[in-house]
N, C-alpha and C. Protein backbone atom coordinates (compact mmCIF):
# COMPACT_ATOMS: atom_id res chain seq x y z
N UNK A 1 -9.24 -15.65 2.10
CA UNK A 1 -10.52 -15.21 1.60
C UNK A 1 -11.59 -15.80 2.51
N UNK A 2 -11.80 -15.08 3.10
CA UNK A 2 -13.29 -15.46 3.74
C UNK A 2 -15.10 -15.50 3.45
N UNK A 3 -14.99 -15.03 1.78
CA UNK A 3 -16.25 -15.70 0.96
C UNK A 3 -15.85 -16.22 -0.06
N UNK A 4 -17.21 -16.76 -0.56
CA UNK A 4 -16.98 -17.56 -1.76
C UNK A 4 -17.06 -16.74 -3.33
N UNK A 5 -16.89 -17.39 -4.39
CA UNK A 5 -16.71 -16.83 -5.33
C UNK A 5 -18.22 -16.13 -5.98
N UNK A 6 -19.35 -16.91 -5.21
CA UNK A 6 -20.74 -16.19 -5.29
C UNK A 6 -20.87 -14.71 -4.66
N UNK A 7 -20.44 -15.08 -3.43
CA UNK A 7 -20.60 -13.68 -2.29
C UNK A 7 -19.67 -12.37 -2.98
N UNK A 8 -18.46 -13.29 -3.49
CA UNK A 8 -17.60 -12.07 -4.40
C UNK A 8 -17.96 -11.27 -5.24
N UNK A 9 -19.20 -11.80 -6.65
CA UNK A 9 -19.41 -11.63 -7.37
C UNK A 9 -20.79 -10.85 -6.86
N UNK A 10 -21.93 -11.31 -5.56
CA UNK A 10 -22.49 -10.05 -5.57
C UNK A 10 -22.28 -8.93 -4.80
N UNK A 11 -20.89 -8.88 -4.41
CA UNK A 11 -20.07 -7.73 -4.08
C UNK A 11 -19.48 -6.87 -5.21
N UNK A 12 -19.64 -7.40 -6.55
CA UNK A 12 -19.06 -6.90 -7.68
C UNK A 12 -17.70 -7.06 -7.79
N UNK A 13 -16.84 -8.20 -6.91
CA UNK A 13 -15.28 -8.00 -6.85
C UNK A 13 -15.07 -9.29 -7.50
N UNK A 14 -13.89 -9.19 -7.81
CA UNK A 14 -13.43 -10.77 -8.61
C UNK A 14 -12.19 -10.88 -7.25
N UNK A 15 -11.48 -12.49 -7.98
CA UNK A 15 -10.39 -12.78 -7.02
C UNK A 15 -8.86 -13.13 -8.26
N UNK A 16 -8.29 -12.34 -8.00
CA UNK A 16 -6.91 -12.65 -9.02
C UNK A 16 -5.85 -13.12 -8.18
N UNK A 17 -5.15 -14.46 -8.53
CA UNK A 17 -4.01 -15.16 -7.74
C UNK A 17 -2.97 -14.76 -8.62
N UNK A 18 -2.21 -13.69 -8.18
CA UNK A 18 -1.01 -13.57 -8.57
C UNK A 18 0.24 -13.99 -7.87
N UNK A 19 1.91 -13.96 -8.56
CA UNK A 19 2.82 -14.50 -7.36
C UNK A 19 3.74 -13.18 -7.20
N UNK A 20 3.80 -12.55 -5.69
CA UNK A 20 3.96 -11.62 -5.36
C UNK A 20 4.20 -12.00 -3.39
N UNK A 21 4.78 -11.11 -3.42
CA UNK A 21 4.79 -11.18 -2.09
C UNK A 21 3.93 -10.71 -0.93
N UNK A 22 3.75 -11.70 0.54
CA UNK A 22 2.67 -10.99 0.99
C UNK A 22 1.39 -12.00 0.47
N UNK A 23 0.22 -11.58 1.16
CA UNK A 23 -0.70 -12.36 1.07
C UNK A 23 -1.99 -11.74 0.36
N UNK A 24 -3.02 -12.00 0.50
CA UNK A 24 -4.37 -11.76 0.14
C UNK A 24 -4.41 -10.28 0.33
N UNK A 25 -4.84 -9.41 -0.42
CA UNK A 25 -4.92 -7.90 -0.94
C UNK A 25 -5.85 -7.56 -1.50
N UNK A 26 -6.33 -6.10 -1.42
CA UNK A 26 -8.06 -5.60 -1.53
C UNK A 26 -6.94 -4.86 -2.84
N UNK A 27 -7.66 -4.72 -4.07
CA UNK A 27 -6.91 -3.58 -5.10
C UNK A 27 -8.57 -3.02 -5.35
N UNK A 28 -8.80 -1.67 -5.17
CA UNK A 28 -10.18 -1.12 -5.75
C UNK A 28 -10.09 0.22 -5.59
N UNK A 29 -11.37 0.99 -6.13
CA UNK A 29 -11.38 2.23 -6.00
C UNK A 29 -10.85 2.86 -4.57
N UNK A 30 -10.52 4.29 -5.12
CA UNK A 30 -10.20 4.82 -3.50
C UNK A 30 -8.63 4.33 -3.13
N UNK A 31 -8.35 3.81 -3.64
CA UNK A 31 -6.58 3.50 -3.15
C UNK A 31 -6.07 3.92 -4.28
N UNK A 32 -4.77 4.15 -3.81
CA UNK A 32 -3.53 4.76 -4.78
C UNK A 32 -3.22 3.35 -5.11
N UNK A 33 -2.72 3.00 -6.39
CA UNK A 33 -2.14 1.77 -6.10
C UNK A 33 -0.39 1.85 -7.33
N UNK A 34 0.36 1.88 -6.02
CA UNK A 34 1.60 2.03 -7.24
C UNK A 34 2.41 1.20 -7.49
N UNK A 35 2.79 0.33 -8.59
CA UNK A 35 3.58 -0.76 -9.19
C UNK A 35 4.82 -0.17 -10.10
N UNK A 36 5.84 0.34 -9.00
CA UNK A 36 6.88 0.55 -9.54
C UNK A 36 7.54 -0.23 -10.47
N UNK A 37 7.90 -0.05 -11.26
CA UNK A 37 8.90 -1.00 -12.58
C UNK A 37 10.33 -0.42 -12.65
N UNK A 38 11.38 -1.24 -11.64
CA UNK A 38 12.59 -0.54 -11.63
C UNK A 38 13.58 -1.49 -12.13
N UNK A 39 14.76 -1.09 -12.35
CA UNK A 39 15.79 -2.06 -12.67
C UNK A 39 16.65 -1.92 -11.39
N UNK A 40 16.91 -2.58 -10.45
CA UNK A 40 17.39 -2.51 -9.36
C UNK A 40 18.83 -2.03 -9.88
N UNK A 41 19.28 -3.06 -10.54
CA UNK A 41 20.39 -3.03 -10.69
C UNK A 41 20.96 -1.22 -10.99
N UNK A 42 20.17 -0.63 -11.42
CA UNK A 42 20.83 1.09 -11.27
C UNK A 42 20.69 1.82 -10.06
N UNK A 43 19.99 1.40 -9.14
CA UNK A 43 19.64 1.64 -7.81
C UNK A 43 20.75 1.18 -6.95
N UNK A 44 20.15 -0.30 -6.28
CA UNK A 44 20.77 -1.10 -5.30
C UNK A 44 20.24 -2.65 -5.41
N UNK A 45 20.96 -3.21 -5.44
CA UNK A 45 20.28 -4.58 -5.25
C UNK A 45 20.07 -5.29 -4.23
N UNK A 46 18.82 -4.90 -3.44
CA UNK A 46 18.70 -5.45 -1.95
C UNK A 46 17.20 -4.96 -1.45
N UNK A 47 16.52 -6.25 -1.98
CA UNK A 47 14.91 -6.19 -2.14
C UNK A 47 14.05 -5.40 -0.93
N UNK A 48 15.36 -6.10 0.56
CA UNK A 48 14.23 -5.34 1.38
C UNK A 48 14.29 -4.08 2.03
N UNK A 49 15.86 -3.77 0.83
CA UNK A 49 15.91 -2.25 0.78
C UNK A 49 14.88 -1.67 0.30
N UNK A 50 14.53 -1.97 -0.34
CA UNK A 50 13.64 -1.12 -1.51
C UNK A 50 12.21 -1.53 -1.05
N UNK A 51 12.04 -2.21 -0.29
CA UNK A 51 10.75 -2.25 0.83
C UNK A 51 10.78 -0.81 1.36
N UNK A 52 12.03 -0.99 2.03
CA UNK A 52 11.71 0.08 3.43
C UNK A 52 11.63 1.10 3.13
N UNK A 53 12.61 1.51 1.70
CA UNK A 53 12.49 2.87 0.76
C UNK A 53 11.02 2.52 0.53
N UNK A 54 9.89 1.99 -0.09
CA UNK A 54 8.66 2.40 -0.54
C UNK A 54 8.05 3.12 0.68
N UNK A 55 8.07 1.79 1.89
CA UNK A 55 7.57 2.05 2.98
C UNK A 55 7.54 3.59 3.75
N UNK A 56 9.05 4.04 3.19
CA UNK A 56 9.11 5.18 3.82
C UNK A 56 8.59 6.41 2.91
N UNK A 57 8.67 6.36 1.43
CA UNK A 57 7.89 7.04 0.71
C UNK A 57 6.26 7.34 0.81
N UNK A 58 5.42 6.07 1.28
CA UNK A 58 4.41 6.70 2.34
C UNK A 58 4.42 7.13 3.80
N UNK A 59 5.81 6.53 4.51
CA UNK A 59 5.44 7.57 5.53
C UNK A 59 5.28 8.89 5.50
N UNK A 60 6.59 9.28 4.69
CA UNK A 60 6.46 10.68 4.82
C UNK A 60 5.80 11.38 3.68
N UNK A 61 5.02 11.01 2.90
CA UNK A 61 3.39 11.54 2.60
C UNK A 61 2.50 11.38 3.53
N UNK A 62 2.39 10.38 4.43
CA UNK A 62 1.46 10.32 5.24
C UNK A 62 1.47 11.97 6.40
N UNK A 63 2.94 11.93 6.68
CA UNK A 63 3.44 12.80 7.49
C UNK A 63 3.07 14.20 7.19
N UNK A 64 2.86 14.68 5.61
CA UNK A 64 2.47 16.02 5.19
C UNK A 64 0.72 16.08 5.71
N UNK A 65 0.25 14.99 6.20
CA UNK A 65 -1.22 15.01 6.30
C UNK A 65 -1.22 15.10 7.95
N UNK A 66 0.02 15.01 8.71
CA UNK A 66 -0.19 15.20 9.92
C UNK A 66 -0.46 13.65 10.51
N UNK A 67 -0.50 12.75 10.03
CA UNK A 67 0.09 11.00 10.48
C UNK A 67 1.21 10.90 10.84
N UNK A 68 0.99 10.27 11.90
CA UNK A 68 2.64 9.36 12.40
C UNK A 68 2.45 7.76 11.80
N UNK A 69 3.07 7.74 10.77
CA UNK A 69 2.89 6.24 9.91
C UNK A 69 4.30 5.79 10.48
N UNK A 70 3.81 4.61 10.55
CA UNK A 70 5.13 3.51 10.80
C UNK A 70 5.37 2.40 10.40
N UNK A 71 6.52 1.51 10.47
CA UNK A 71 6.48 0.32 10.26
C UNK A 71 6.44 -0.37 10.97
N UNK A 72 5.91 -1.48 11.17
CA UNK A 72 5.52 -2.41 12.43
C UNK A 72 6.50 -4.11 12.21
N UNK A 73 6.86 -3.80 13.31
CA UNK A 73 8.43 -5.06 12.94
C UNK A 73 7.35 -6.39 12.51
N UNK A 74 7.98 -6.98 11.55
CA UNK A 74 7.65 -8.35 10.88
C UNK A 74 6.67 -8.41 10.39
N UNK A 75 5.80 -7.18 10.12
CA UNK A 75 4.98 -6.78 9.39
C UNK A 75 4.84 -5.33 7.93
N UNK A 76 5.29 -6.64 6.87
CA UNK A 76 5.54 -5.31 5.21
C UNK A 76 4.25 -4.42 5.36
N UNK A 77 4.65 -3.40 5.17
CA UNK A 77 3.52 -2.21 5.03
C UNK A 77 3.64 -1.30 6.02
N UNK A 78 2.90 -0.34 5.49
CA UNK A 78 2.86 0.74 6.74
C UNK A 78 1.20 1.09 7.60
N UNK A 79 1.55 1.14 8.62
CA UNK A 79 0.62 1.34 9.97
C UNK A 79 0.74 2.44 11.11
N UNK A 80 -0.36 2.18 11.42
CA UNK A 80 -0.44 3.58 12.24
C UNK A 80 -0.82 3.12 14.03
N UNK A 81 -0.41 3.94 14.74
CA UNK A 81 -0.66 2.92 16.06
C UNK A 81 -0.08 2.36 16.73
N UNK A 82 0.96 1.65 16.02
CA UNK A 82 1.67 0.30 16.38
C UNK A 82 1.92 -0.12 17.45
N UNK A 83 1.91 -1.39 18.01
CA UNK A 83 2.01 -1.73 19.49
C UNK A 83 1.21 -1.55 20.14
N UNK A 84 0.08 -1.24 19.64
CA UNK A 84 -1.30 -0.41 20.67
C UNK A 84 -2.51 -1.54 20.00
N UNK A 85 -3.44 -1.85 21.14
CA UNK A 85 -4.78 -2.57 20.70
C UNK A 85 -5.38 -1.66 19.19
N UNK A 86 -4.95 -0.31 18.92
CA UNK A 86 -5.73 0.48 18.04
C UNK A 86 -5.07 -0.07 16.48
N UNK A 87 -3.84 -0.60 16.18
CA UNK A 87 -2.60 -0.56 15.39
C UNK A 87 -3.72 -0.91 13.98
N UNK A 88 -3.67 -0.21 13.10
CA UNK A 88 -4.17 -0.84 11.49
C UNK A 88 -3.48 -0.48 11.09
N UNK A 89 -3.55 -0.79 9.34
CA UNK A 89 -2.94 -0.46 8.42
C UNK A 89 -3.34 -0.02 7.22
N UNK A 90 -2.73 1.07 6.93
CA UNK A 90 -3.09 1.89 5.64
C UNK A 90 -2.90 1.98 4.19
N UNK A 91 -1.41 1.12 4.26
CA UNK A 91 -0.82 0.76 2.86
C UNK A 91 -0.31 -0.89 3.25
N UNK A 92 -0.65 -1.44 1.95
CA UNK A 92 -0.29 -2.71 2.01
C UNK A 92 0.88 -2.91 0.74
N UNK A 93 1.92 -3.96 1.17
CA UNK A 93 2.79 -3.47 0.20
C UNK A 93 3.10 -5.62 -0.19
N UNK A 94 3.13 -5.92 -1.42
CA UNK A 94 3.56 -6.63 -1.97
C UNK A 94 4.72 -6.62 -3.23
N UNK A 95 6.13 -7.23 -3.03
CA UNK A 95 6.62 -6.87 -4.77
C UNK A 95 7.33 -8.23 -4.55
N UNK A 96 7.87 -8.23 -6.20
CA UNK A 96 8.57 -9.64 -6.32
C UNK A 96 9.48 -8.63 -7.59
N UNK A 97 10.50 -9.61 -7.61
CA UNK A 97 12.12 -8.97 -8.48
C UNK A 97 12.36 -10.21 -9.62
N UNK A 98 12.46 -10.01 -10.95
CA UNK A 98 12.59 -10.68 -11.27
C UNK A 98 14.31 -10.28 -12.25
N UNK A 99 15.77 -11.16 -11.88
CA UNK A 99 16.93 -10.12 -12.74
C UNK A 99 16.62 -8.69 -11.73
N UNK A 100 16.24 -8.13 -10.74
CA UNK A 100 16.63 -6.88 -10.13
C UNK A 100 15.64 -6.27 -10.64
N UNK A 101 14.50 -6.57 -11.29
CA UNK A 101 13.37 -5.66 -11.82
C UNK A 101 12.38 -6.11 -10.90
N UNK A 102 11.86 -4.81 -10.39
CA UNK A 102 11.14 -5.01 -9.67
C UNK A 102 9.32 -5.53 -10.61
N UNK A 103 8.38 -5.28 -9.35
CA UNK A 103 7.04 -6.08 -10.25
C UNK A 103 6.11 -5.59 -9.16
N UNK A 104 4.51 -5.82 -9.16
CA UNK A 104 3.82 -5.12 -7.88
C UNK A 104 4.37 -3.95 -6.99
N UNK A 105 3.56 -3.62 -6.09
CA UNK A 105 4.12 -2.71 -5.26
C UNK A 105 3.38 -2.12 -3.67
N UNK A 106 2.78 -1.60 -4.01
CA UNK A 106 1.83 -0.94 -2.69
C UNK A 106 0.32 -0.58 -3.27
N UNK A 107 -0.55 -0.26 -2.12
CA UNK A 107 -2.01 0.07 -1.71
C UNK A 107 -2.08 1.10 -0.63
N UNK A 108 -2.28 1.88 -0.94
CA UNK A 108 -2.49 3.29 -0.33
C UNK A 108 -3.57 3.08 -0.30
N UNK A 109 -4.64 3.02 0.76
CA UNK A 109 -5.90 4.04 1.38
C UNK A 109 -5.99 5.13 1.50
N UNK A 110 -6.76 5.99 0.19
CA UNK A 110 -7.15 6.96 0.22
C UNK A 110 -8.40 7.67 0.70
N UNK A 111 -9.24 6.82 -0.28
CA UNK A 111 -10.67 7.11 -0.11
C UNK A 111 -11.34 5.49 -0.09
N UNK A 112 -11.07 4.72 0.15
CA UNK A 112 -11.25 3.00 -0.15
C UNK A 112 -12.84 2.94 0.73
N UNK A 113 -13.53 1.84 0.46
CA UNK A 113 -14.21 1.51 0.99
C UNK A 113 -13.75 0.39 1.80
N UNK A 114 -13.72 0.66 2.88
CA UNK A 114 -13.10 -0.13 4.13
C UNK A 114 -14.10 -1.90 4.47
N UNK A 115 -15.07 -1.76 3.37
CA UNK A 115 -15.59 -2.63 3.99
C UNK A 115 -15.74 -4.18 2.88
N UNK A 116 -15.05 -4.05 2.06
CA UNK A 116 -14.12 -4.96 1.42
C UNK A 116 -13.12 -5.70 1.90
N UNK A 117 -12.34 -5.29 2.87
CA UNK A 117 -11.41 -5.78 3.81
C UNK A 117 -12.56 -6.98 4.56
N UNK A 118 -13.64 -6.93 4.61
CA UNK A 118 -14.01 -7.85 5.97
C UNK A 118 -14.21 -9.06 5.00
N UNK A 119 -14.13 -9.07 3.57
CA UNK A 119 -14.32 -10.25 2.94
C UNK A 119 -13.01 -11.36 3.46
N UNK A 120 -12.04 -10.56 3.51
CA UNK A 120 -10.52 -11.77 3.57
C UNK A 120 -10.44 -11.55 5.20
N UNK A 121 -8.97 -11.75 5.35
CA UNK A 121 -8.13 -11.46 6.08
C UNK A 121 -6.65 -10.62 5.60
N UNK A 122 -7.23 -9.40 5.59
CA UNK A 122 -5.68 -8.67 4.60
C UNK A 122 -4.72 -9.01 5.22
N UNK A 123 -3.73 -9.43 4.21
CA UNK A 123 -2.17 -9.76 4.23
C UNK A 123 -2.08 -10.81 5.09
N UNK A 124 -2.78 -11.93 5.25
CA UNK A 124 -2.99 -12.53 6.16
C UNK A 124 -2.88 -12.52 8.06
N UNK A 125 -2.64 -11.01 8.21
CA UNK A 125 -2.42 -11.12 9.16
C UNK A 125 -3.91 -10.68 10.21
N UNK A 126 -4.23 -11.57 10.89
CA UNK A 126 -5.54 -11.46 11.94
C UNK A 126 -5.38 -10.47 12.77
N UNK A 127 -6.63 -9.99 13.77
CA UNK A 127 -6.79 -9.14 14.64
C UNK A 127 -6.33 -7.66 14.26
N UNK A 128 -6.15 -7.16 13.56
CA UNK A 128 -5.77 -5.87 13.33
C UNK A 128 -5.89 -4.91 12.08
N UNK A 129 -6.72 -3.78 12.48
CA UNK A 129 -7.51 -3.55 11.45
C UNK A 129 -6.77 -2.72 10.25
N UNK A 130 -7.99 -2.02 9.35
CA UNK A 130 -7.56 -1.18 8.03
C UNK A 130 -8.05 -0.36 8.02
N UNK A 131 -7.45 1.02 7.59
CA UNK A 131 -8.01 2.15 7.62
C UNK A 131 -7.88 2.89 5.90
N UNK A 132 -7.75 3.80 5.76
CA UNK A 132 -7.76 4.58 4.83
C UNK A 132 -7.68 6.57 5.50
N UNK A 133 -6.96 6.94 4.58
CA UNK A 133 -6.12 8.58 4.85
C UNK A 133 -7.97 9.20 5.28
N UNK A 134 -9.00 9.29 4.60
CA UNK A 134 -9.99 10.37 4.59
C UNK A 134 -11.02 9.59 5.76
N UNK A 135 -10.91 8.56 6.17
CA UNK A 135 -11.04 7.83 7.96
C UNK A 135 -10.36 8.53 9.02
N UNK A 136 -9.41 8.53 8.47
CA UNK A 136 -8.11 9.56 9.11
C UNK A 136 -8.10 10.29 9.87
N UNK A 137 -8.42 11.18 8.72
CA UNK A 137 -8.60 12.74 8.33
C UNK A 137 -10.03 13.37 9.07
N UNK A 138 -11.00 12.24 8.65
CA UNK A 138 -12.51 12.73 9.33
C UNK A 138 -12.60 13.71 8.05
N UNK A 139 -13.02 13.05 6.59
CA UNK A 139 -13.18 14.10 5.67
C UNK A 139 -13.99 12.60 4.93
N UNK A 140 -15.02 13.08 3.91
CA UNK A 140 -15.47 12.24 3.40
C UNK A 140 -14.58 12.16 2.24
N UNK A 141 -13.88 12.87 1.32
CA UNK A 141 -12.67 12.45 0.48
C UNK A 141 -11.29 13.36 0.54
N UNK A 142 -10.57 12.66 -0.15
CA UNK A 142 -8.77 13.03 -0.30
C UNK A 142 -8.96 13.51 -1.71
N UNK A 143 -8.08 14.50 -2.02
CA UNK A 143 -7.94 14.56 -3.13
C UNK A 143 -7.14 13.69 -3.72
N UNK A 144 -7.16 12.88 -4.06
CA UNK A 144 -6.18 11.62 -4.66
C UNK A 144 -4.95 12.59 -5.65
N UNK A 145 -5.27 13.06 -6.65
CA UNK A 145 -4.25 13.38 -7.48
C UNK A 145 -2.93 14.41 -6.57
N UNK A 146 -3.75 15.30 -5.44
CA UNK A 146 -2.79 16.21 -4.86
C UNK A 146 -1.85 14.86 -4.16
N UNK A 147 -2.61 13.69 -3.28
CA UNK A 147 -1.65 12.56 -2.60
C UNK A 147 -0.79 11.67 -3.62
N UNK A 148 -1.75 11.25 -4.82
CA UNK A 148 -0.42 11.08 -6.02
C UNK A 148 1.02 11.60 -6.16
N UNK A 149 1.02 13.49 -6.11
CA UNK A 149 1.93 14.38 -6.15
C UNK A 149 2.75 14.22 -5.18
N UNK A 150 2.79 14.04 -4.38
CA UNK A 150 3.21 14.20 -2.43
C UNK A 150 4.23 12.75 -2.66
N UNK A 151 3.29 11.25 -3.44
CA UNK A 151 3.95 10.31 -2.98
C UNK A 151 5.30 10.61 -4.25
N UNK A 152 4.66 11.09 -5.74
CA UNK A 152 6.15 10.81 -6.25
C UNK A 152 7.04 11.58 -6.03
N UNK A 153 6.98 13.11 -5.60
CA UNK A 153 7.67 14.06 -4.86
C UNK A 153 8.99 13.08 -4.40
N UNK A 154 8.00 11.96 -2.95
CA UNK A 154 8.78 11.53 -1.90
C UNK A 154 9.70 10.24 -2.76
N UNK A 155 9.21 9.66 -3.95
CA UNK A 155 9.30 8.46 -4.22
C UNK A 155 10.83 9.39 -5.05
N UNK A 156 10.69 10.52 -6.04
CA UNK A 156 12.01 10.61 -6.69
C UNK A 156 12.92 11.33 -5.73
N UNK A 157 12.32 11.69 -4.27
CA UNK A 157 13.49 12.16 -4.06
C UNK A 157 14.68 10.88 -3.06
N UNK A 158 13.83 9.85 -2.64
CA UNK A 158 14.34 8.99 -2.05
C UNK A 158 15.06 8.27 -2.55
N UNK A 159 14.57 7.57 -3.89
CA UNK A 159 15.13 6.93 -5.20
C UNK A 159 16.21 7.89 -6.10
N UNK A 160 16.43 9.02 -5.84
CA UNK A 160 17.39 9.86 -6.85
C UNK A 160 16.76 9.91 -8.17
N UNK A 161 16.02 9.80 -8.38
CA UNK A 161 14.95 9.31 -9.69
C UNK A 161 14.15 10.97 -10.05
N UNK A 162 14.47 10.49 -11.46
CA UNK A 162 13.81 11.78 -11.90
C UNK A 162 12.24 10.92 -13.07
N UNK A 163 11.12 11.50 -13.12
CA UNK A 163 10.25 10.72 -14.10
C UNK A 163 10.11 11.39 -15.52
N UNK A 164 10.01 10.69 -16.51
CA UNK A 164 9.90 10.67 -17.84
C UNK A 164 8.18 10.66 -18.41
N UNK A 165 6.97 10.08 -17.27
CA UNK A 165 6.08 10.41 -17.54
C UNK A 165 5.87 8.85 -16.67
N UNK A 166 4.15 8.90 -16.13
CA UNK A 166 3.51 8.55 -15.94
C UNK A 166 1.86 7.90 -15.51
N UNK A 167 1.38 6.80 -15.29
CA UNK A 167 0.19 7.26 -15.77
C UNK A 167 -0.64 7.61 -13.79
């Protein structure tokens, strides 16, 4: 965090310490934000399986928008760029398992205000920036609910998962 709890507050943001994986994280308007609740154990049990499965559930939403999203070695989340002075990142991904149930999950940049990020250092990692899909795009917004559709599309077909409802 790079302000104080004054500067936070006349930014209108609070600061919540949760235990999760991964570091310091923007959650606000304009991002998708999805906190899967799974029982591994009907899946697979192999946490950073189920990373790379999320990870890849936004790539290839990203991919219907015409992004080449990637993953960037030793870095959770997905980015665009990679290896290049340009490299940011678009989704930030934190989870923790508790018994094979999963907990947290990801941050999609949709429509975010990018300029919340300059309070911290997201995910602790320096020098490299954050973007959001409608930055992207060169559109002033996403339709969020159509990119909602796209990610669980990708999310039940990767997972074998069918949904019962959600919010």
């Amino acid at each position: 965090m790079l302000v104080d709890e004054a500067q936070l507050k006349a930014k209108n943001a609070s600061f919540y310490k949760v235990n999760r994986g991964g570091d310091i994280t923007y959650h606000g308007p304009g991002q998708i934000v999805g906190y899967p609740i799974l029982d591994l154990d009907n899946f697979f049990t192999d946490i950073h399986k189920y990373l790379r499965f999320l990870e890849e559930v936004i790539i290839l939403t990203l991919a219907e928008y015409g992004l080449k999203a990637e993953r960037s070695p030793g870095e959770t989340g997905v980015w665009l760029d990679v290896g290049t002075p340009f490299a940011r990142k678009i989704c930030a991904m934190g989870v923790r398992a508790s018994r094979w149930v999963t907990m947290h999950g990801f941050a999609l940049n949709v429509n975010a205000d990018l300029g919340y990020f300059d309070l911290m250092i997201p995910c602790g990692i320096r020098g490299k920036a954050v973007t959001s899909l409608n930055v992207e795009l060169g559109k002033k917004s996403i339709d969020e609910a159509e990119v909602k559709e796209k990610l669980l599309k990708h999310f039940a077909a990767l997972f074998e998962a069918e949904f019962n409802g959600f919010n």
